[in-house]
Protein backbone atom coordinates (compact mmCIF):
# COMPACT_ATOMS: atom_id res chain seq x y z
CA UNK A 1 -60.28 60.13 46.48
CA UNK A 2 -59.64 62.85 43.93
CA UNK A 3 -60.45 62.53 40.35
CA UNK A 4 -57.04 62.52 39.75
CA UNK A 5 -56.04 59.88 42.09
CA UNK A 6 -59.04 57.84 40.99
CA UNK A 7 -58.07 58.06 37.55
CA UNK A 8 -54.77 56.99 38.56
CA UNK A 9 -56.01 53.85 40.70
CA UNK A 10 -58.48 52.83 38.03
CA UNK A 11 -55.47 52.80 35.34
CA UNK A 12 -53.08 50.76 37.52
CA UNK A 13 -55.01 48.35 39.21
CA UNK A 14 -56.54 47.47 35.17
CA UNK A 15 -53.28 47.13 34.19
CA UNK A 16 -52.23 44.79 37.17
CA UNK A 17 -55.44 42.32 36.47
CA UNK A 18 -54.68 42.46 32.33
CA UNK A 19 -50.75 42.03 32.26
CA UNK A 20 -50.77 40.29 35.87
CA UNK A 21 -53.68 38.76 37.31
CA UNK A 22 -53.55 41.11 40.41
CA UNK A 23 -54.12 39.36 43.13
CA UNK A 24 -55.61 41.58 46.41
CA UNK A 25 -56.60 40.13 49.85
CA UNK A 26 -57.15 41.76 53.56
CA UNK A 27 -58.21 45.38 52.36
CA UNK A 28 -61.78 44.95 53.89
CA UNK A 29 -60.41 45.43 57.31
CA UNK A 30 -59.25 48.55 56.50
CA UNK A 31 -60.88 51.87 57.46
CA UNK A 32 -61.82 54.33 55.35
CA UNK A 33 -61.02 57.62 57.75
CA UNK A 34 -58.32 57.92 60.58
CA UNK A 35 -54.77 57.59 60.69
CA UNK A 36 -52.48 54.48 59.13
CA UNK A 37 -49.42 53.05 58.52
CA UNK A 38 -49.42 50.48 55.73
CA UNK A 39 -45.93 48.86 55.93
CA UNK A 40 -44.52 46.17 53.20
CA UNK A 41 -41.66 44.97 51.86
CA UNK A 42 -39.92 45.98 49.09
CA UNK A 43 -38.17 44.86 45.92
CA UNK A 44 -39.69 46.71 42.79
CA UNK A 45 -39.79 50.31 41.65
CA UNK A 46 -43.47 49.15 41.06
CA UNK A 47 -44.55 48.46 44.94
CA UNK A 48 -45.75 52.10 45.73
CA UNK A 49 -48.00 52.54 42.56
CA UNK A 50 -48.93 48.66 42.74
CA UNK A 51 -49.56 49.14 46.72
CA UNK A 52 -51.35 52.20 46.47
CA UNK A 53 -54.08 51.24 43.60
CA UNK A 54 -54.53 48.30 45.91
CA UNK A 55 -56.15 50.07 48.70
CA UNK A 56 -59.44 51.76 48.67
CA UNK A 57 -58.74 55.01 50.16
CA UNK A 58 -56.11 57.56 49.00
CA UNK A 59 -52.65 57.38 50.58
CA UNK A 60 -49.37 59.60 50.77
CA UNK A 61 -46.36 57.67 50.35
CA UNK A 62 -42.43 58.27 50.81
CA UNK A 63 -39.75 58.51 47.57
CA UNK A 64 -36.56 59.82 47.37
CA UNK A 65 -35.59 63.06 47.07
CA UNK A 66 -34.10 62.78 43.58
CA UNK A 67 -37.49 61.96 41.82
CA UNK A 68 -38.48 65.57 42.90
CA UNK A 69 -36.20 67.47 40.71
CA UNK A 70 -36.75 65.44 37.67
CA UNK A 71 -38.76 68.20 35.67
CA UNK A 72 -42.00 66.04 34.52
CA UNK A 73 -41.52 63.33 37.00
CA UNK A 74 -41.30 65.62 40.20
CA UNK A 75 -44.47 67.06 39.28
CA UNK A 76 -45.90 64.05 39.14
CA UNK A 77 -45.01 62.34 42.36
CA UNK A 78 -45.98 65.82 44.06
CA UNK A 79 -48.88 65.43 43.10
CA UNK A 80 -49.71 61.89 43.97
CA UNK A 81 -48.91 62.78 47.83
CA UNK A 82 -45.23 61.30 47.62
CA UNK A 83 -43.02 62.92 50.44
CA UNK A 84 -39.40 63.67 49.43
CA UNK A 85 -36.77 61.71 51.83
CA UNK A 86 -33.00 62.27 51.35
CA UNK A 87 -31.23 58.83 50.88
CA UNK A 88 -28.52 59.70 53.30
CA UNK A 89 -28.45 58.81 56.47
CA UNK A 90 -31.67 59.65 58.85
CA UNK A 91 -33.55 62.11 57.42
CA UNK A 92 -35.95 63.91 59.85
CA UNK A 93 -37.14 66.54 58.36
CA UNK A 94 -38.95 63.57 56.14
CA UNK A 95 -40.18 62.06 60.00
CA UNK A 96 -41.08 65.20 60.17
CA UNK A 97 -43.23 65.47 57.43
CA UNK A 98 -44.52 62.32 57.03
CA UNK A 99 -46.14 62.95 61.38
CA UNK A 100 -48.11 65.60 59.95
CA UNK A 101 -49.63 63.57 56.97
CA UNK A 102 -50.46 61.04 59.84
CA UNK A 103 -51.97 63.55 62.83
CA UNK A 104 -54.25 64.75 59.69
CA UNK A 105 -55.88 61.42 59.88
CA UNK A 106 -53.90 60.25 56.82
CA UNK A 107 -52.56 57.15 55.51
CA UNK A 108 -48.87 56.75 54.83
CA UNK A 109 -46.74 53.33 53.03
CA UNK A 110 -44.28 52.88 54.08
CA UNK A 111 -41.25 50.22 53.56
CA UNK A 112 -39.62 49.01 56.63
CA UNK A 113 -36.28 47.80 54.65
CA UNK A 114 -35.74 51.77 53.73
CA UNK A 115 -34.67 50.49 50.74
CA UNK A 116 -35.04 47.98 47.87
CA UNK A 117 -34.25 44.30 48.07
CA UNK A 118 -33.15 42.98 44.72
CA UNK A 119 -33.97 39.23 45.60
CA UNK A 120 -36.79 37.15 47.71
CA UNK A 121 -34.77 37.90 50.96
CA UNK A 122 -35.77 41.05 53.02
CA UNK A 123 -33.01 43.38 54.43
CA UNK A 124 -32.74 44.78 57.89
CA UNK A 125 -35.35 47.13 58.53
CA UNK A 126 -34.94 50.50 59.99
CA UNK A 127 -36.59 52.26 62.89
CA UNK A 128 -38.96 54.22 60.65
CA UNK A 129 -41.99 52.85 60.92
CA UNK A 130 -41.28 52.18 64.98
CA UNK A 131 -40.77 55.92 65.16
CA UNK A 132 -43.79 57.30 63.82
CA UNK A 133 -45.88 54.39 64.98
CA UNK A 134 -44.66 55.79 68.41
CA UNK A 135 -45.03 59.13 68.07
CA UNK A 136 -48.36 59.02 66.47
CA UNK A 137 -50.02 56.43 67.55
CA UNK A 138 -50.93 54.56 64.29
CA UNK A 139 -52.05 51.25 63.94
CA UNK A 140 -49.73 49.58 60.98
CA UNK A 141 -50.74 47.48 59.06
CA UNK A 142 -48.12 44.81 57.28
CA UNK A 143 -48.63 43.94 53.59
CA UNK A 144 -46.79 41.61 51.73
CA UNK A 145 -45.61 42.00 47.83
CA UNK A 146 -45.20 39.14 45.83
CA UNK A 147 -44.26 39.20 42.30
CA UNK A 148 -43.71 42.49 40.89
CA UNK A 149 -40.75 42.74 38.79
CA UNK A 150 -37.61 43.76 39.77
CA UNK A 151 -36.57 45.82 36.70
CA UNK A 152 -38.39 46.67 33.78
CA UNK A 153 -37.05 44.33 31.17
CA UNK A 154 -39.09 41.57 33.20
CA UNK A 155 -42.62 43.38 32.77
CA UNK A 156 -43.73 41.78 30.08
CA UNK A 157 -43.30 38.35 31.64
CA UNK A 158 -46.65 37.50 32.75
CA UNK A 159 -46.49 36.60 37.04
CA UNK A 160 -49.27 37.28 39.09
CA UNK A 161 -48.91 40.10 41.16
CA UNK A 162 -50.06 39.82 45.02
CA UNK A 163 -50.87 41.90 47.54
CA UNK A 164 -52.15 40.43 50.92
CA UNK A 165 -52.91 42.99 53.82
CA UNK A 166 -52.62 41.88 57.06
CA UNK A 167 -53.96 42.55 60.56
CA UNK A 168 -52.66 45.78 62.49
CA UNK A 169 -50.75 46.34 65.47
CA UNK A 170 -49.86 49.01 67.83
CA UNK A 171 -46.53 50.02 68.74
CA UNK A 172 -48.61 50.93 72.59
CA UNK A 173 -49.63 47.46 72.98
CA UNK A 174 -46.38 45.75 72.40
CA UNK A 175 -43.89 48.14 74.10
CA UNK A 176 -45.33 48.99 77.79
CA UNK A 177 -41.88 49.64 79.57
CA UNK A 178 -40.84 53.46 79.97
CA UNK A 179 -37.83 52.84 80.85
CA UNK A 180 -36.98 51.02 77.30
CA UNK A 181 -34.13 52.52 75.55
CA UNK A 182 -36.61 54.20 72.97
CA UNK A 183 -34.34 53.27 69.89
CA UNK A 184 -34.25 49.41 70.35
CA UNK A 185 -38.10 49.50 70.84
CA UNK A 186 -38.59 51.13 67.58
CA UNK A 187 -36.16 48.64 65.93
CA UNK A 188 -38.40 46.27 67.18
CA UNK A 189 -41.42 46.98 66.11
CA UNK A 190 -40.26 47.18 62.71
CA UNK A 191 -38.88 44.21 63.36
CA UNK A 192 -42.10 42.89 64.18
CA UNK A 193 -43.85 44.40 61.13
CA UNK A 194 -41.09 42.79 59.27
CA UNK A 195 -41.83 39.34 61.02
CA UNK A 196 -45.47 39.57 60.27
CA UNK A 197 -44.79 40.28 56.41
CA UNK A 198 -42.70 37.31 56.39
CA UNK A 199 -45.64 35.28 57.82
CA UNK A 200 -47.99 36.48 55.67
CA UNK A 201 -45.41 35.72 52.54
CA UNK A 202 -45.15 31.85 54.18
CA UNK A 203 -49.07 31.46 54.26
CA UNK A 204 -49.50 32.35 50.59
CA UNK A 205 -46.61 30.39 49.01
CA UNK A 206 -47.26 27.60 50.86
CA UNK A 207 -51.17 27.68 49.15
């Protein structure tokens, strides 16, 4: 990591166990070099920083566009490897973008929703993470979120925060057939990311 981004992790993850009892499980399995996807859901402005100080190598990560032409703010998520992706409609250029970080042996979150889900229930996912999975050939690996707030007047009210990684798959191993329309298979295997999120949320609410 850079001093920067250590700083950074260091800073977040204290305030996590202080204000929420941070809770982290799975991250052993992950590597430290090579490509990855780390998918989760999504429901809090605070995922990608809480997310990100939870693993132990440094990771890029995709926000919108607008947060790059905030003066001080724009600087900021520049700097903390944050690629810009237009809110409207399918933004390639973003795909784009975000392939490279991964064929540089990079990790990448990623949220398969696209967008934020202001309750407990996940919304349809998007054929992100199916794409680049595809066209890179990175494992992903699902993560659930559990308990960050949803807006910032709930901060202060003290609920543990979770973050449980879970094991990786390959969109090559689940999608053999050529001759698969390429868009449903990508669908599906954020489908499937989705699915395994959801399992991993079951298993620790029902501890």
């Amino acid at each position: 990591m850079r001093l920067t981004y250590r700083l950074a992790w260091v800073l977040i993850r204290t305030f996590g166990w202080t204000l929420f009892g941070f809770k982290i499980r799975g991250t052993k399995k992950i590597p430290m070099q090579g490509r990855i996807i780390f998918a989760a859901n999504h429901r809090s402005n605070l995922d990608p920083p809480i997310l990100g100080a939870s693993l132990p190598r440094e990771t890029y990560y995709m926000a919108k566009a607008q947060l790059f032409e905030k003066p001080i703010l724009g600087r900021l998520v520049k700097h903390y490897n944050s690629i810009p992706v237009k809110r409207s409609g399918q933004d390639l250029e973003a795909l784009r973008a975000t392939a490279r970080v991964l064929e540089s042996e990079n990790g990448v979150i990623m949220f398969p929703e696209g967008t934020r889900s202001f309750t407990e229930n996940f919304l349809p996912v998007t054929a992100g993470v199916g794409f680049l999975a595809a066209q890179t050939d990175s494992p992903v690996f699902p993560v659930y979120i559990g308990g960050t707030p949803v807006n910032f007047k709930r901060i202060f009210i003290r609920k543990p925060i979770k973050v449980i990684v879970g094991d990786p798959l390959r969109f090559s191993e689940l999608f053999t057939d050529p001759g698969q329309n390429k868009r449903e298979a990508y669908l599906a295997f954020s489908q499937k990311i989705m699915d395994e999120i959801a399992a991993l949320k079951a298993a620790e609410q029902s501890m």
